[in-house]
Protein backbone atom coordinates (compact mmCIF):
# COMPACT_ATOMS: atom_id res chain seq x y z
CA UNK A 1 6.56 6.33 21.52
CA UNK A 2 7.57 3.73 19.08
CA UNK A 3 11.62 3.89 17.71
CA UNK A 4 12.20 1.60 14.70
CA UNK A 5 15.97 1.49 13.92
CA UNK A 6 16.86 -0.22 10.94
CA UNK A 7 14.53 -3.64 11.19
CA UNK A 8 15.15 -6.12 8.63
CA UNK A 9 13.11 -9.73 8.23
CA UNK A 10 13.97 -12.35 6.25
CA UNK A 11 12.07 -15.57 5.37
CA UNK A 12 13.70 -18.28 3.36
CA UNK A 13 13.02 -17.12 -0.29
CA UNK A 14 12.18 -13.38 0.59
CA UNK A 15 13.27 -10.44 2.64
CA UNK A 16 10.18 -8.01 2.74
CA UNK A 17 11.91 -5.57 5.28
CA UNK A 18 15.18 -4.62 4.63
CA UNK A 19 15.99 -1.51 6.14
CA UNK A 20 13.10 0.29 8.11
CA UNK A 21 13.53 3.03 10.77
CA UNK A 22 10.77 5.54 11.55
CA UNK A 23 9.33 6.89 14.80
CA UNK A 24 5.78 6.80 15.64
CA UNK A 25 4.43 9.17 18.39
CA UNK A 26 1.97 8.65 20.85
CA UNK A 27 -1.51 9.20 19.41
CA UNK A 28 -0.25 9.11 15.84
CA UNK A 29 -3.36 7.27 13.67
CA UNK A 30 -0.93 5.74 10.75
CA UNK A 31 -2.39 3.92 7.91
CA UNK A 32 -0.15 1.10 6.29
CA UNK A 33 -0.91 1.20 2.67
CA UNK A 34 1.30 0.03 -0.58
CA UNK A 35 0.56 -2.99 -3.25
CA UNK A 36 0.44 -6.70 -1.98
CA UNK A 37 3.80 -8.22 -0.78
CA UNK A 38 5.64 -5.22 0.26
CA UNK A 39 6.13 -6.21 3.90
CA UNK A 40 2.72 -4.18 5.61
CA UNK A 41 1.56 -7.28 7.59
CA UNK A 42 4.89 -8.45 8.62
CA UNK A 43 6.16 -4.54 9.74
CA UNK A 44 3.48 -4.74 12.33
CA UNK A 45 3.49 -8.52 12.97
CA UNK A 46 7.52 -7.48 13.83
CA UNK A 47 6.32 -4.30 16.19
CA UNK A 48 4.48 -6.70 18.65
CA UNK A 49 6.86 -9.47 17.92
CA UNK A 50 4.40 -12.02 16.33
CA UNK A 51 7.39 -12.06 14.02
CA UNK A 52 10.90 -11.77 15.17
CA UNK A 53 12.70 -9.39 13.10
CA UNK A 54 16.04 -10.89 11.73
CA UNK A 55 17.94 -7.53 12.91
CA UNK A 56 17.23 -4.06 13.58
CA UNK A 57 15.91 -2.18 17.21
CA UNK A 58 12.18 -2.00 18.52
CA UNK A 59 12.05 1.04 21.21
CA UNK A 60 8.62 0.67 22.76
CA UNK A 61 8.76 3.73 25.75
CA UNK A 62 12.29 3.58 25.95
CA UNK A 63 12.82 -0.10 26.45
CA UNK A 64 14.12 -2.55 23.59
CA UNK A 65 11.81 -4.92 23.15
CA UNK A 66 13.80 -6.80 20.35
CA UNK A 67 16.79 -7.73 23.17
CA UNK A 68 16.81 -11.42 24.93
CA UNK A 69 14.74 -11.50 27.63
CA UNK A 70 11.52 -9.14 26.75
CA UNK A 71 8.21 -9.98 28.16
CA UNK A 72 6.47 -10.81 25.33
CA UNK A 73 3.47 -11.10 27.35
CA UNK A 74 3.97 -7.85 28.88
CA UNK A 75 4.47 -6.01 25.50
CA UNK A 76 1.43 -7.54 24.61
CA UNK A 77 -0.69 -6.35 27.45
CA UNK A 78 -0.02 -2.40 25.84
CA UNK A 79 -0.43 -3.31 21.71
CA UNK A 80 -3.35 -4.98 21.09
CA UNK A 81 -4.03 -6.71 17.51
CA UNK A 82 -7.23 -6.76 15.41
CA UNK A 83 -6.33 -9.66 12.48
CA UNK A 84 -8.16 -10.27 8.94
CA UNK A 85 -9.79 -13.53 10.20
CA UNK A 86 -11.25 -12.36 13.25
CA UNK A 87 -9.58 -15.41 15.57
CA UNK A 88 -12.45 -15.67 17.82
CA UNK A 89 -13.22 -18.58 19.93
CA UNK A 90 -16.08 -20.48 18.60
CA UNK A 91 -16.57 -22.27 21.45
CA UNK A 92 -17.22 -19.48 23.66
CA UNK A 93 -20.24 -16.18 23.48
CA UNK A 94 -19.26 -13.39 22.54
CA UNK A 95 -18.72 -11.60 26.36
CA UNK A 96 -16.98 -14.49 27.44
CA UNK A 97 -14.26 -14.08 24.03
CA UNK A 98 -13.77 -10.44 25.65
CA UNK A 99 -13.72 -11.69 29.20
CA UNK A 100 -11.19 -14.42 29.08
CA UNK A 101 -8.49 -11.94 28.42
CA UNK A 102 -8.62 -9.93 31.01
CA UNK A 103 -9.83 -12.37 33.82
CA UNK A 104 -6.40 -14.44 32.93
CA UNK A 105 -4.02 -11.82 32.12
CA UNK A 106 -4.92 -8.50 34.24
CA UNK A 107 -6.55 -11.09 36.68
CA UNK A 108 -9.59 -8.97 36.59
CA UNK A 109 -12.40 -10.31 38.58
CA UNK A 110 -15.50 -12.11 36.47
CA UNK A 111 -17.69 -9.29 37.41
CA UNK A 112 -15.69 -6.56 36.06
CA UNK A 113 -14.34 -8.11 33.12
CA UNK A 114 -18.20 -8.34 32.54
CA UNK A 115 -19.20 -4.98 32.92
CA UNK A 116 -16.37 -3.84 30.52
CA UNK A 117 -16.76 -6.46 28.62
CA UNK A 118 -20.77 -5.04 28.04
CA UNK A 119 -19.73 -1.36 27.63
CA UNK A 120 -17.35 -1.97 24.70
CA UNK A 121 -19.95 -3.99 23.25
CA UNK A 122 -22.57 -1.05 23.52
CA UNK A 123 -19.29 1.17 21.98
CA UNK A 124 -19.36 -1.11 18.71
CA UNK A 125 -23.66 -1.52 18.52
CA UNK A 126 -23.62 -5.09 19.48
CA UNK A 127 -24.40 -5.04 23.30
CA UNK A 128 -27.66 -7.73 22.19
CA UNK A 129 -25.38 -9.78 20.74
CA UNK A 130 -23.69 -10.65 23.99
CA UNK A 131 -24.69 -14.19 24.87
CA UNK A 132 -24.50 -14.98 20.53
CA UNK A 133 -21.67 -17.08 19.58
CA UNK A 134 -19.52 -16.21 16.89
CA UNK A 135 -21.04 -18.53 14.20
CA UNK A 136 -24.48 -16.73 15.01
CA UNK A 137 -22.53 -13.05 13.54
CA UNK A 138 -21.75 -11.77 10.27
CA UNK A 139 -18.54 -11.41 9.45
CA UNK A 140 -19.13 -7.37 10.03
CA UNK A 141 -20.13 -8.16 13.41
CA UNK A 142 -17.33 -10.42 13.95
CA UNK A 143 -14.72 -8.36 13.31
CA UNK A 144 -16.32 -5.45 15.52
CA UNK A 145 -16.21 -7.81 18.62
CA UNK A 146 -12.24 -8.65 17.97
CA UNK A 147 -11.59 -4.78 18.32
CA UNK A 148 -14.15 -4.69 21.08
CA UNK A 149 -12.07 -7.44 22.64
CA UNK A 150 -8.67 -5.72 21.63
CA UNK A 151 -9.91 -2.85 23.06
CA UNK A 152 -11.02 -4.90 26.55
CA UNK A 153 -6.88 -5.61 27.33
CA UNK A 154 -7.27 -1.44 27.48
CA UNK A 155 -3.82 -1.02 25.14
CA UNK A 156 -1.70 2.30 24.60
CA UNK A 157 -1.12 0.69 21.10
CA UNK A 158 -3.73 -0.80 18.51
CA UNK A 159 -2.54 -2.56 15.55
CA UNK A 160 -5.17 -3.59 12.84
CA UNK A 161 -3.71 -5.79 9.89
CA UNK A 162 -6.26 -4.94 7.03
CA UNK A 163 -9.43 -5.14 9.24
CA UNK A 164 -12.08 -4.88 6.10
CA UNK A 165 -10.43 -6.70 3.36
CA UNK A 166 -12.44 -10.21 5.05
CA UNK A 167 -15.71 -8.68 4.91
CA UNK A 168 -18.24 -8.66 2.24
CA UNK A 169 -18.44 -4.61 0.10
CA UNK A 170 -22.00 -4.41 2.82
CA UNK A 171 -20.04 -5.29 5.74
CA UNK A 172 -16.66 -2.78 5.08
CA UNK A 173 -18.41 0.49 6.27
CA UNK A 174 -19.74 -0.93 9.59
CA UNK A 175 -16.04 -2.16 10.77
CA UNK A 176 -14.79 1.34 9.35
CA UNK A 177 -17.26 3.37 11.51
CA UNK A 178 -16.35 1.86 14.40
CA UNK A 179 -12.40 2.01 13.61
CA UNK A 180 -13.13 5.91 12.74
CA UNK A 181 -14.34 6.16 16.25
CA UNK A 182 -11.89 4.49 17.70
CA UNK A 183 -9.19 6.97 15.90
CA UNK A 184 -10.71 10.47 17.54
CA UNK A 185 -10.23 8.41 21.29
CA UNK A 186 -5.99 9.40 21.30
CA UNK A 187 -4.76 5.98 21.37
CA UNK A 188 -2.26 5.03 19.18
CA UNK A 189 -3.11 3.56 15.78
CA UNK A 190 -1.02 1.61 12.66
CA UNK A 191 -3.72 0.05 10.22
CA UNK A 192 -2.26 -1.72 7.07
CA UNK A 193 -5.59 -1.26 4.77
CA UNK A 194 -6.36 -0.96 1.16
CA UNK A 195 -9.40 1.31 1.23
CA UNK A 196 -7.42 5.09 0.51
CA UNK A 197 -10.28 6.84 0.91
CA UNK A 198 -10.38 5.49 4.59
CA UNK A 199 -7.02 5.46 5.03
CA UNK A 200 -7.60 9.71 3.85
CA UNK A 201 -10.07 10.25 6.26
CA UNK A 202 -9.03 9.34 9.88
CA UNK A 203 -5.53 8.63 9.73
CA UNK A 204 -2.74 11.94 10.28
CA UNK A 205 0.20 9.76 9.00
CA UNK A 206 0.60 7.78 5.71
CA UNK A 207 3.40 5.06 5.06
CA UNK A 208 3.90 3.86 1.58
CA UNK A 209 5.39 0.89 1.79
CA UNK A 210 7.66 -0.90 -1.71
CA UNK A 211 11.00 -1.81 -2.03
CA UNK A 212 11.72 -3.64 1.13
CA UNK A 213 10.84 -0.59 3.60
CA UNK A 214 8.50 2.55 3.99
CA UNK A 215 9.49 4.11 0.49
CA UNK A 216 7.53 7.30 1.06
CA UNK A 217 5.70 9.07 4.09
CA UNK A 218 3.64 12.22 4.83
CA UNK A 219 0.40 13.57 5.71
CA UNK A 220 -2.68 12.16 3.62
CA UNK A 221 -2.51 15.24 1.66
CA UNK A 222 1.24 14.85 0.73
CA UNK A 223 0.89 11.28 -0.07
CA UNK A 224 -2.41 11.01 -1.92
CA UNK A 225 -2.58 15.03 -3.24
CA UNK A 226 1.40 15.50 -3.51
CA UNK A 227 3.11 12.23 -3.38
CA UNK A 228 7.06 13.21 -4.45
CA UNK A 229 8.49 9.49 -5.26
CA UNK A 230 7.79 7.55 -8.51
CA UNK A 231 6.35 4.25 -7.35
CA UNK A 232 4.15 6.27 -5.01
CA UNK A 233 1.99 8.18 -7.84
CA UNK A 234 1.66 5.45 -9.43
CA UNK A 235 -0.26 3.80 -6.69
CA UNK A 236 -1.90 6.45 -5.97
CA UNK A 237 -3.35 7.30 -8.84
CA UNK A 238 -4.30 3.81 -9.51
CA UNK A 239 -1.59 3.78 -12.66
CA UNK A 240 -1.49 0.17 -14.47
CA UNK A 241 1.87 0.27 -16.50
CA UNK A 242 3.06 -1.68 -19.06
CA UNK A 243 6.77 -2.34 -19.79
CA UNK A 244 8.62 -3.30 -22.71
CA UNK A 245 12.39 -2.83 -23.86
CA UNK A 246 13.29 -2.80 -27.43
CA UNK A 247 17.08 -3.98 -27.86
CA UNK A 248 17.70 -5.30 -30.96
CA UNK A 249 16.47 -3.90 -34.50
CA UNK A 250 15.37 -7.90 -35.46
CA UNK A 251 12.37 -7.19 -32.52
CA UNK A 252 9.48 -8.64 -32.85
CA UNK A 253 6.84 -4.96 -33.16
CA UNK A 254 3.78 -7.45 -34.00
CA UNK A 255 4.13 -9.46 -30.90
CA UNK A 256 4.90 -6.22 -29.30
CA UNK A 257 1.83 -4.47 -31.09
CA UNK A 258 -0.37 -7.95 -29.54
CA UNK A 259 0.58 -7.79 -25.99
CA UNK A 260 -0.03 -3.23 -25.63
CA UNK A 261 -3.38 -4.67 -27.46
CA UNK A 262 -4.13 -6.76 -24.88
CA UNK A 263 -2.51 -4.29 -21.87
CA UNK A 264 -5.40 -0.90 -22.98
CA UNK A 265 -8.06 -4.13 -23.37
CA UNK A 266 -7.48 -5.38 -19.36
CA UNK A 267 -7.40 -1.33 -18.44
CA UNK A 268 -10.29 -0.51 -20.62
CA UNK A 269 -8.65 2.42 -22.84
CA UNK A 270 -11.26 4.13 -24.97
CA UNK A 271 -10.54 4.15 -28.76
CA UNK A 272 -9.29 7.11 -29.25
CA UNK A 273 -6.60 6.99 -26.23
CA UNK A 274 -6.08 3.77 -27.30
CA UNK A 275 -5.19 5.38 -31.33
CA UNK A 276 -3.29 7.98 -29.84
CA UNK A 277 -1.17 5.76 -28.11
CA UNK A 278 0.00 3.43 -30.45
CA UNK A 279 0.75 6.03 -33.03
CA UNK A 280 3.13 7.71 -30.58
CA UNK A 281 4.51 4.82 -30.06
CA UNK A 282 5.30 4.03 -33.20
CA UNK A 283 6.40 7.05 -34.57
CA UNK A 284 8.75 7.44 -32.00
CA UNK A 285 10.34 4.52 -31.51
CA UNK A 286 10.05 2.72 -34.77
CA UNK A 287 10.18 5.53 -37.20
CA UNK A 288 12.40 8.05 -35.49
CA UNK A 289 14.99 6.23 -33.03
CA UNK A 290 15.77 3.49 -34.52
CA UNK A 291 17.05 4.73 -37.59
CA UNK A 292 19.48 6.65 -35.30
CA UNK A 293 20.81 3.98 -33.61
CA UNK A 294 22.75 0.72 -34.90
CA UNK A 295 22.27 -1.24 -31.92
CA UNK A 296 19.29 0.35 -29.83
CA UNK A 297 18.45 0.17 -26.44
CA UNK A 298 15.08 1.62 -26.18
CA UNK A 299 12.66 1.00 -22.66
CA UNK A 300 9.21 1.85 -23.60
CA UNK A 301 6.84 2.37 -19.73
CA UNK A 302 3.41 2.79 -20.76
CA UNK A 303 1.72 4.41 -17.36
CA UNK A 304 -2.02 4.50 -17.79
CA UNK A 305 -4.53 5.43 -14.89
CA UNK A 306 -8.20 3.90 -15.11
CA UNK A 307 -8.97 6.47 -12.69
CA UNK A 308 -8.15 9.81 -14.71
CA UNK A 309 -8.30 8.13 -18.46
CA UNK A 310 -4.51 9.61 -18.87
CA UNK A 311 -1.67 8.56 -20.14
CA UNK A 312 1.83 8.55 -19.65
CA UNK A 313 4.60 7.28 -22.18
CA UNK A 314 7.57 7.58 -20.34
CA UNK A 315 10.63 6.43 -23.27
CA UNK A 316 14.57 6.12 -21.82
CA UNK A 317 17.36 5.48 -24.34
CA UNK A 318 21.18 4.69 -24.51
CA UNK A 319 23.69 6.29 -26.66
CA UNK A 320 24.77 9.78 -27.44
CA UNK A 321 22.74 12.70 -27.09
CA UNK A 322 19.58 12.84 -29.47
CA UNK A 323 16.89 15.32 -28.91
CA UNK A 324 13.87 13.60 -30.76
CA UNK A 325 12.35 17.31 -31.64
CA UNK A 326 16.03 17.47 -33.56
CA UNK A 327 14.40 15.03 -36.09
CA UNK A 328 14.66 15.08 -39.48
CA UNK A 329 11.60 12.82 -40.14
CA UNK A 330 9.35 15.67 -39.50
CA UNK A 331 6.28 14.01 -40.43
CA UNK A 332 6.52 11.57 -37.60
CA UNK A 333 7.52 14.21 -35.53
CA UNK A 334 4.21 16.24 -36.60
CA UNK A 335 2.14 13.13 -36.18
CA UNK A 336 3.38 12.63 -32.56
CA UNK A 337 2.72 16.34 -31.56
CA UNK A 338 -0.91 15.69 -33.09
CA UNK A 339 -1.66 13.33 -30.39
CA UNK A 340 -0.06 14.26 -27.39
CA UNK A 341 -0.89 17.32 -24.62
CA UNK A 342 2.92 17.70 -23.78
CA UNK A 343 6.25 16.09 -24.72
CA UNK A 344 9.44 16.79 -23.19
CA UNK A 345 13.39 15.79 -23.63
CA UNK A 346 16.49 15.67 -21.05
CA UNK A 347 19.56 14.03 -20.99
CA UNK A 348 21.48 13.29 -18.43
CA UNK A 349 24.92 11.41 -19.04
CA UNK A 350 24.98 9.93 -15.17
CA UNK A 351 22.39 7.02 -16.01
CA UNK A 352 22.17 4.38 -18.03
CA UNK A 353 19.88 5.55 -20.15
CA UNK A 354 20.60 8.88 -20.77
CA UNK A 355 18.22 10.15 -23.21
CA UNK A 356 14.35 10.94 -21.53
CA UNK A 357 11.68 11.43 -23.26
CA UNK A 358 8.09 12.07 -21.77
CA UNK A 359 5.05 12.07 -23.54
CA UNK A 360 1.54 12.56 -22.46
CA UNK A 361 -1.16 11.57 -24.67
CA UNK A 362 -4.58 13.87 -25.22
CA UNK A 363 -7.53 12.39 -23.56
């Protein structure tokens, strides 16, 4: 078992973890996923101490591994790391880069660190590539003999920081069959990937990692069918969203108009989707609210998902309490309802922004 009580790591310019606790039980198959920056690579980098976490506990079997005076080396005899780059030794064949390991750490004798070495090779299809050196692989084969030799150090804990996202498209599937494998064998697993539907398929634990920590967490069918947390659906469901907040009534619409152009262009919006947006847009902010308001505050989050071709315009608002079906420009109001396949209002004095609008435009 794995106890992570409040970790926090700072670099110079950046703290990616700020406050992280979770448990991960033996035989637990996690996958790591969340958009690029949010602190995947450096939570597991910090659970096998390649980086040394600025505060926080590491409980690895009920000893702290983060106090002075850990045996690094020992910790790293029962979590063994599969990297993006592969790290191999050039120098050496392949059996003697899953050899070298064991003969100098577990002082296993040549002979058996041989025979092992062979049977995890025949475990990953490349037993004839024994006596090949690494330049003679693929990058697909490459990366299969750095878990074969991960797997040689025979850990209780495998870490994998994005394993695939190396390899050539041809090369991903051959690296994830063997990693599927390796999931159904009970060992302990925490992958940081980008492939979801991989992530899906053999892992029993999701962590959705954003704002400085692991922002959501489930099953695979909470977190990709059910996630309950904003920034999670969003990734999930692949949403590209455009933000934009209107707070003056000199604003510039055309330049605004230009750049949600240029947003439905990059995401490939059909036509009409495309129509129906702006005209909601419009009507609601430019021909409804701001006649209301003397000085408006108005944040406009366009949430559109490639994926499903819908659309979500999600519209927040200060000042007092204005329902925009209230209206008494009905005509924009009719034009709106024309486009959309719901709209809904709520207010809620507590934030900023207290007026809420949601609108979700017809395919």
């Amino acid at each position: 078992m794995i106890e992570i009580r409040n970790l926090r790591k700072e670099f110079d310019i950046v703290t990616p973890l700020k406050d992280v606790s979770v448990t991960v039980n033996d035989g637990d198959v996690i996958s790591v996923i969340g958009p690029s920056g949010t602190g995947k690579s450096t939570f597991i980098r910090c659970i096998n101490l390649l980086e040394r976490p600025s505060s926080g506990r590491i409980i690895v079997d009920g000893e702290e591994i983060t106090q002075r005076g850990t045996d690094v080396k020992k910790l790293r005899q029962k979590m063994g790391m599969v990297f993006q780059s592969y790290n191999l030794f050039g120098h050496l064949t392949v059996i003697e880069n899953l050899m070298l390991a064991p003969m100098d750490i577990l002082h296993k004798s040549k002979s058996e660190a041989y025979y092992k070495g062979r049977e995890l090779l025949r475990r990953v299809g490349l037993a004839d590539k024994a006596l090949s050196y690494p330049d003679e692989l693929s990058g697909g084969q490459k990366q299969r003999v750095a878990i074969a030799r991960t797997l040689a150090m025979d850990p209780e804990v495998i870490l994998l920081d994005e394993p695939t996202s190396a390899l050539d498209p041809t090369m991903v599937l051959e690296v994830q069959a063997v990693i599927r494998d390796l999931s159904k064998s009970g060992k302990t697993m925490i992958i940081v990937t980008h492939e979801m539907n991989f992530a899906r398929a053999i892992s029993n634990r999701i962590f959705y990692m954003d704002e400085g920590g692991i922002y959501e967490e489930g099953t695979p069918d909470q977190i990709f069918d059910n996630p309950q947390k904003e920034l999670t659906k969003r990734f999930v469901n692949g949403l590209k969203v455009f933000e934009t907040v209107i707070d003056s009534r000199d604003f510039d619409f055309i330049g605004f108009g230009a750049e949600l152009d240029r947003y439905m262009i990059q995401n490939d919006v059909t036509p009409e989707v495309k129509y129906r947006i702006r005209l909601a847009i419009e009507e609601i902010v430019q021909q409804i609210l701001m006649p209301v308001y003397e000085q408006p505050y108005i944040r406009i989050n366009t949430e559109y998902s490639p994926r499903e071709g819908e659309c979500l315009i999600d519209v927040r608002y200060r000042g007092d309490r204005f329902d925009i079906h209230d209206t008494e420009n009905v005509l924009s109001l009719s034009m709106v309802n024309s486009t959309v396949k719901d709209m809904e209002y709520r207010y809620n004095e507590e934030e900023d922004e207290p007026n809420h609008v949601r609108v979700w435009i017809r395919k």
